[in-house]
C-alpha atoms as a PDB file:
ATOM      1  CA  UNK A   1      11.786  21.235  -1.476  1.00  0.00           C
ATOM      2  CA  UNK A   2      11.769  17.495  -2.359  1.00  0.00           C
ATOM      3  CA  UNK A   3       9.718  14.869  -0.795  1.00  0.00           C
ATOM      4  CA  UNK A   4      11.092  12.159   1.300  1.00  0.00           C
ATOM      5  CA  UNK A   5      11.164   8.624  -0.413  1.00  0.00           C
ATOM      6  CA  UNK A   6      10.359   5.718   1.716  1.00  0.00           C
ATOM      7  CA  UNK A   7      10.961   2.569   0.279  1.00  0.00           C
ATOM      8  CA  UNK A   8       9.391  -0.327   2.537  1.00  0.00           C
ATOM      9  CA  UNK A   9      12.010  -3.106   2.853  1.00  0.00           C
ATOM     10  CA  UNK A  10      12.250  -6.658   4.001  1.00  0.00           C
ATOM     11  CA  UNK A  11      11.218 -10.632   3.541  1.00  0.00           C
ATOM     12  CA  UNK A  12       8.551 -12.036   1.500  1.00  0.00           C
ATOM     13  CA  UNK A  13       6.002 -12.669   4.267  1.00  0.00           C
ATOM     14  CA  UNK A  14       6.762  -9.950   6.875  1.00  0.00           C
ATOM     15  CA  UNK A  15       3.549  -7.771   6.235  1.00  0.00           C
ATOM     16  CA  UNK A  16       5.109  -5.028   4.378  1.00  0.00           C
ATOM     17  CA  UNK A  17       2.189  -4.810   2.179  1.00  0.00           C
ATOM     18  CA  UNK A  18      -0.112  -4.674   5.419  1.00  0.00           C
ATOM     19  CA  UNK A  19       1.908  -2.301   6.458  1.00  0.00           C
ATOM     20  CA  UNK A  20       1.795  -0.189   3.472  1.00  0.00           C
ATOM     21  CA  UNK A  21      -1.936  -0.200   3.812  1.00  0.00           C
ATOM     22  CA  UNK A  22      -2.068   0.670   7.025  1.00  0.00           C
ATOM     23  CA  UNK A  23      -0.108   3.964   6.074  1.00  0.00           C
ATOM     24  CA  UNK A  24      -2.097   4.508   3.000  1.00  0.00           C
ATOM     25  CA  UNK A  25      -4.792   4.700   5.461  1.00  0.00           C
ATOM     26  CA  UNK A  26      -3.618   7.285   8.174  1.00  0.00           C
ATOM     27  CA  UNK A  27      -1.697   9.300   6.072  1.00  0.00           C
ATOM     28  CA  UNK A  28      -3.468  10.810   2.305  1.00  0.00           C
ATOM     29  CA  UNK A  29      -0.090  13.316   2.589  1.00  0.00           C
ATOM     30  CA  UNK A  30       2.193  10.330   0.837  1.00  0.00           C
ATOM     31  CA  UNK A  31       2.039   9.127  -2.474  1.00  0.00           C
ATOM     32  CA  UNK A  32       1.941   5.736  -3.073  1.00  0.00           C
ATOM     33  CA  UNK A  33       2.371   4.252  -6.949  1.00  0.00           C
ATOM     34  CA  UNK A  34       1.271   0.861  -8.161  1.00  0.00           C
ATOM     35  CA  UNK A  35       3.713  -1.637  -8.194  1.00  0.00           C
ATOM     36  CA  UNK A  36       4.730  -3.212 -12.230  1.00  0.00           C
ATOM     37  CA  UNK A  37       5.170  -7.019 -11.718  1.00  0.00           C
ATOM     38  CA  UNK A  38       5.347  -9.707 -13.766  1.00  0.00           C
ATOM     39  CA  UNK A  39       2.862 -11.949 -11.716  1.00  0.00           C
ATOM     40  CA  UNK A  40       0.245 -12.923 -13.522  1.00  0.00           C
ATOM     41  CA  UNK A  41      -3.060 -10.397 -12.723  1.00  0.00           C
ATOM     42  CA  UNK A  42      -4.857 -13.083 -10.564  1.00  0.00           C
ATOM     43  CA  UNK A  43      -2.584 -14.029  -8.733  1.00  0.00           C
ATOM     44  CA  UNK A  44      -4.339 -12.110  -5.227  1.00  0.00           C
ATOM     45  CA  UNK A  45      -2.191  -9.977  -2.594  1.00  0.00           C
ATOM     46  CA  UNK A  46      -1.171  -6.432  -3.431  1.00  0.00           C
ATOM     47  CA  UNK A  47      -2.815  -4.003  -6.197  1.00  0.00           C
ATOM     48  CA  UNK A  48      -0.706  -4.420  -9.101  1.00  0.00           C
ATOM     49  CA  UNK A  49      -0.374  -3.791 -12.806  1.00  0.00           C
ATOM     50  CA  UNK A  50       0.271  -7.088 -14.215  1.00  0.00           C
ATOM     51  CA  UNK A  51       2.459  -7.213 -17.404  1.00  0.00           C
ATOM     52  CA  UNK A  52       3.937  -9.482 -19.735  1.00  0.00           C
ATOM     53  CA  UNK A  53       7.797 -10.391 -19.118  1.00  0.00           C
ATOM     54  CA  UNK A  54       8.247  -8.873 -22.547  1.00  0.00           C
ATOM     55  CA  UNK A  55       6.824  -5.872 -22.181  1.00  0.00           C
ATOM     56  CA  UNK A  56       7.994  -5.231 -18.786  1.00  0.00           C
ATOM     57  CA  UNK A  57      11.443  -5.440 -20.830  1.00  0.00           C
ATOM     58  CA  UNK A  58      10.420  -2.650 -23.223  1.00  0.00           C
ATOM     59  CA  UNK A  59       8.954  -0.804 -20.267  1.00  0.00           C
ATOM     60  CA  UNK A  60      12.511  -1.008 -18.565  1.00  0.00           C
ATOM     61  CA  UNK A  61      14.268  -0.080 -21.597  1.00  0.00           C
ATOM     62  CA  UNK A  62      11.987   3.137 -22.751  1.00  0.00           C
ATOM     63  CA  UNK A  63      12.459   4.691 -18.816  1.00  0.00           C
ATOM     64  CA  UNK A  64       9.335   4.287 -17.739  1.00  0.00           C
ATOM     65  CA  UNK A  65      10.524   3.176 -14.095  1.00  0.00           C
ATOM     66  CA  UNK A  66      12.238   5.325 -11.567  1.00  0.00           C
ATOM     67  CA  UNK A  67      13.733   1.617 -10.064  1.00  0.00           C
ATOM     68  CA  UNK A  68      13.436  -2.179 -11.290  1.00  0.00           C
ATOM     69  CA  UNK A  69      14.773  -5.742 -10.023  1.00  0.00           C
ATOM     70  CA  UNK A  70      14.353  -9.097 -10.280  1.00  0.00           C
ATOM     71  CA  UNK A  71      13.570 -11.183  -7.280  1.00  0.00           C
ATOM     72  CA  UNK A  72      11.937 -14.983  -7.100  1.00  0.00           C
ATOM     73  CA  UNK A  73      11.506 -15.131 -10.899  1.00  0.00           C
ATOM     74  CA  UNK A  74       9.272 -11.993 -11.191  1.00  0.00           C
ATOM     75  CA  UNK A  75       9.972  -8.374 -12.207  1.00  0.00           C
ATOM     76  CA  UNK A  76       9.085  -5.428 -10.107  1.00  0.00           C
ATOM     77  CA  UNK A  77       9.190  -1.957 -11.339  1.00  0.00           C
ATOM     78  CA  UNK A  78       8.272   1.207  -9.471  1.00  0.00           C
ATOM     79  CA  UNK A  79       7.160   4.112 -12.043  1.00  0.00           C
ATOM     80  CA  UNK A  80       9.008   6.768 -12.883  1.00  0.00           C
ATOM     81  CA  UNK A  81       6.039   9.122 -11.979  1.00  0.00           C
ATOM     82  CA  UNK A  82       7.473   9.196  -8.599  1.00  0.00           C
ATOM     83  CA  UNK A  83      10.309  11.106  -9.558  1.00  0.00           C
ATOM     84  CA  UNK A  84       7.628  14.389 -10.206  1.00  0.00           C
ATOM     85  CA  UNK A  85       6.214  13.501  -7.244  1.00  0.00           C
ATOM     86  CA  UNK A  86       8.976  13.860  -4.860  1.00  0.00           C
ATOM     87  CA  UNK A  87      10.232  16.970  -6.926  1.00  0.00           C
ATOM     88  CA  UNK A  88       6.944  18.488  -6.315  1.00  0.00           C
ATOM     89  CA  UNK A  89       7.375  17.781  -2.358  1.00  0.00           C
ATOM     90  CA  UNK A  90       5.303  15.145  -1.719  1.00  0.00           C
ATOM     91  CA  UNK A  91       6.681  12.263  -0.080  1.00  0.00           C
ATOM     92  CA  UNK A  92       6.685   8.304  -1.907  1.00  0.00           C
ATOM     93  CA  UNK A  93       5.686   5.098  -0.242  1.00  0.00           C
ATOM     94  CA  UNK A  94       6.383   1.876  -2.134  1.00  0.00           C
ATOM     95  CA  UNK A  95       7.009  -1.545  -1.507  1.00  0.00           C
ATOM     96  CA  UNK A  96      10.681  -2.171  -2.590  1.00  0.00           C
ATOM     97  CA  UNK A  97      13.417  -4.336  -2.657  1.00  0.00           C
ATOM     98  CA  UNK A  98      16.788  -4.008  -0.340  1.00  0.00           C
ATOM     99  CA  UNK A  99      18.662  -4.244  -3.292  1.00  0.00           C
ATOM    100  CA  UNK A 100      17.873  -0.908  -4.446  1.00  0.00           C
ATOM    101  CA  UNK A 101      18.750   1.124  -1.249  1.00  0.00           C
ATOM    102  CA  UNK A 102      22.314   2.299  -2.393  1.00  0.00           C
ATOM    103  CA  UNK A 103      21.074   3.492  -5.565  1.00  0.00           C
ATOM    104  CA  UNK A 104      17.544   5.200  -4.058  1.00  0.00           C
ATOM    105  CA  UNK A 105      20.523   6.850  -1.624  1.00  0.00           C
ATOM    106  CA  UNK A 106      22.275   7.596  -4.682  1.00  0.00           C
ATOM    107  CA  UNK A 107      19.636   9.224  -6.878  1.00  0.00           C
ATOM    108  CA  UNK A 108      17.593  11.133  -4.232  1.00  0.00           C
ATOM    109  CA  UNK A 109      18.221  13.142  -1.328  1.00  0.00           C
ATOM    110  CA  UNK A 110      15.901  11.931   1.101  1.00  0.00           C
ATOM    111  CA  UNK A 111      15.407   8.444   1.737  1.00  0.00           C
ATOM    112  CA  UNK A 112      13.603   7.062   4.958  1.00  0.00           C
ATOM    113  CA  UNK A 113      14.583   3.020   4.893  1.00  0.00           C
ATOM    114  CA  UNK A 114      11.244   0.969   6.395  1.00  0.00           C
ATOM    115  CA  UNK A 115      12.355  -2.791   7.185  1.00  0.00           C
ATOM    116  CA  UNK A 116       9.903  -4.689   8.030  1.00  0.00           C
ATOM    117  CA  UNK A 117      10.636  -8.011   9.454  1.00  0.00           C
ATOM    118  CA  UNK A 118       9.697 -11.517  11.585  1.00  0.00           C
ATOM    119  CA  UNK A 119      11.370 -14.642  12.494  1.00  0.00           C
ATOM    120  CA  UNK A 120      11.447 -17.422   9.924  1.00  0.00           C
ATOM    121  CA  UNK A 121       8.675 -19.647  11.154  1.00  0.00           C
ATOM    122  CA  UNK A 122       6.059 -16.592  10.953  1.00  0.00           C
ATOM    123  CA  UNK A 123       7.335 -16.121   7.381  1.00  0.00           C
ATOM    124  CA  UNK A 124       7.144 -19.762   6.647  1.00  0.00           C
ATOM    125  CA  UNK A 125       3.118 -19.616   7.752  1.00  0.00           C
ATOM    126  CA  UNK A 126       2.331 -16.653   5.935  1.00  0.00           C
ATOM    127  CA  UNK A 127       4.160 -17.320   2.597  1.00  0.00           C
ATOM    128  CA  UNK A 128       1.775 -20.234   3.267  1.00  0.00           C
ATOM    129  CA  UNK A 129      -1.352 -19.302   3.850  1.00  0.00           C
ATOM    130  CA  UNK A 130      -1.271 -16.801   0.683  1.00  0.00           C
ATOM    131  CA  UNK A 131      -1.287 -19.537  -1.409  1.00  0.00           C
ATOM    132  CA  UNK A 132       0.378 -18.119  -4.306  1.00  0.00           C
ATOM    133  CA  UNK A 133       3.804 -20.166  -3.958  1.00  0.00           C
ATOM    134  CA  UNK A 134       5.264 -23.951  -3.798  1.00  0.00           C
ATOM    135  CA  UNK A 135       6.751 -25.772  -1.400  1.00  0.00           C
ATOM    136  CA  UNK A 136       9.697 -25.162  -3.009  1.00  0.00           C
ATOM    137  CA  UNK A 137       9.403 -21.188  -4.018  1.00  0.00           C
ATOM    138  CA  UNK A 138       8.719 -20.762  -0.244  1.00  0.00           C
ATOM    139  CA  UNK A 139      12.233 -22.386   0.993  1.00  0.00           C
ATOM    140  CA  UNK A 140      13.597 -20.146  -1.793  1.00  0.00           C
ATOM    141  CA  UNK A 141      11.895 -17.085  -0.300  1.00  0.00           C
ATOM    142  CA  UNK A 142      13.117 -17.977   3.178  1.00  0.00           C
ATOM    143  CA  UNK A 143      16.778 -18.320   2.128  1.00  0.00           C
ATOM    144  CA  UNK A 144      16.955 -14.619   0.428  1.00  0.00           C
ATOM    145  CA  UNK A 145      14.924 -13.615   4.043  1.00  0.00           C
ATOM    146  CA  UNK A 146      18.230 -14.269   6.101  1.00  0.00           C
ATOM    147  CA  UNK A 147      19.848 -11.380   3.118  1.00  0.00           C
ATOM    148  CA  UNK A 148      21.117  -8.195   5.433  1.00  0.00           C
ATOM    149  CA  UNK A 149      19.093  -5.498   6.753  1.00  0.00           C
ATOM    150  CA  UNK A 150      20.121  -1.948   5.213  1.00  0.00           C
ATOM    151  CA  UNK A 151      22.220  -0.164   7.446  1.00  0.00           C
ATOM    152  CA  UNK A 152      23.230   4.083   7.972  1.00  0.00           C
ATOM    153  CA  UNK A 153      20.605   6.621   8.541  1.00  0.00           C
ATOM    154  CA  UNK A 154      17.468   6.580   7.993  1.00  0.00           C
ATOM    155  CA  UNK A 155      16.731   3.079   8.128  1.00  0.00           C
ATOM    156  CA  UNK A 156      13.818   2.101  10.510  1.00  0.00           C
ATOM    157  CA  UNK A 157      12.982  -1.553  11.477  1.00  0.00           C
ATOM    158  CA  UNK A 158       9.449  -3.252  12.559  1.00  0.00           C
ATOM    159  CA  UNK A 159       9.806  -6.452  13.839  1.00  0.00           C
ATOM    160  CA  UNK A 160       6.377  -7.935  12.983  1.00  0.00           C
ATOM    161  CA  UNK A 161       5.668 -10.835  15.054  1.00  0.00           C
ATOM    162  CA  UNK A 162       2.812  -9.843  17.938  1.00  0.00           C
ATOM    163  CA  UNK A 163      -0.117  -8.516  17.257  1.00  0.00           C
ATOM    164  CA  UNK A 164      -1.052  -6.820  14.450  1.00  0.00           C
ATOM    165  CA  UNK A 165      -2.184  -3.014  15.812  1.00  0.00           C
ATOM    166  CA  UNK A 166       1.038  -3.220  17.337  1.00  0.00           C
ATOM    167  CA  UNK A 167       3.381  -3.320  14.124  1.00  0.00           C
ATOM    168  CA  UNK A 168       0.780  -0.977  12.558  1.00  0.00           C
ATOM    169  CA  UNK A 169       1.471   2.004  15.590  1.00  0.00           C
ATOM    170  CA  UNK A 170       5.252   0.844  15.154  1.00  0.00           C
ATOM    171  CA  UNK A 171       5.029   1.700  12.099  1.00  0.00           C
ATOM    172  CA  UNK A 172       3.158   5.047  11.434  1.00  0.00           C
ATOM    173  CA  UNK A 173       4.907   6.218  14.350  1.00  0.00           C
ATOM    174  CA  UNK A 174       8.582   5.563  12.597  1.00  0.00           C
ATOM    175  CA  UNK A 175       7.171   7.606   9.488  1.00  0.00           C
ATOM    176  CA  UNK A 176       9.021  10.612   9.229  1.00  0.00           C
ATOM    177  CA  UNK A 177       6.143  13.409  10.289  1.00  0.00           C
ATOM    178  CA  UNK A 178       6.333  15.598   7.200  1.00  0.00           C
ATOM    179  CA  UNK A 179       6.113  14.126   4.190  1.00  0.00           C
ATOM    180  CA  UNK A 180       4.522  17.047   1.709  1.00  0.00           C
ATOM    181  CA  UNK A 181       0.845  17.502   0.315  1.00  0.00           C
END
């Protein structure tokens, strides 16, 4: 049996991380690994292991990720651990990119697409408040948010714009029910 990987989707600002908590909360039956970026280690938000560019390079290039990309100047990798993990059954929660979709659908059986989502103008305020980007990096954040929404099965969508228990039953209650132990 292989675990279920469920790679949470969607625009900088939509609450996927939120989200993610949420389910890291109310359900210890999925795994969920620690991001790679190349944001520097202060820089607030998610838990992260913050590397250099040039050693997330040599990172890349030994294997150690099971998936990689490059999105608003930064690099994102999700370890390669994950791969035992799902062979082992257990399910994988991560914080992706929609850019990897076809090739998660590619490499693994099971793939449960979460997009998470809100209209622009929520975006624009929360990219704000965060205060980790520009002016400018947030109208370049809100362009790649209009990017399309994975499509085909599996794929589940949150539209995160009321209040915030809402999304967060939306969401644990679009997780597929068995994900492993």
């Amino acid at each position: 049996m292989t675990g279920i990987l469920i790679p949470v989707v969607g625009p900088s600002g939509a609450g996927k991380d939120t989200l993610i908590d949420a389910a890291r909360a109310a359900r210890p039956d999925i795994y969920f690994p620690t991001r790679v970026i190349t944001r520097p280690f202060d820089a607030g938000g998610e838990v992260f292991h913050s590397v250099d560019p040039s050693v997330f390079a040599t990172m890349a290039d030994s294997g150690h990720f099971a998936f990689h990309w490059q999105a608003h100047g930064l690099h994102y990798g999700i370890p390669a651990e994950i791969i035992r993990v799902l062979e082992a059954g257990r399910s994988v929660m991560f914080n992706g990119s929609r850019g990897i979709i076809d090739i998660a659908r590619q490499r693994f059986g099971k793939v449960h697409v979460m997009v998470v989502t809100a209209p622009e103008d929520i975006l624009a305020k929360r990219l704000a408040a965060r205060n980790r980007e520009q002016a400018d990096d947030i109208k370049k954040r809100l362009k790649r948010a209009a990017y399309a929404i994975p499509s085909g099965g599996g794929v589940r969508i949150i539209q995160n714009d009321g209040p915030l228990e809402k999304s967060r039953s939306a969401f644990l209650a679009a997780l597929p029910v068995n994900c492993g132990v």
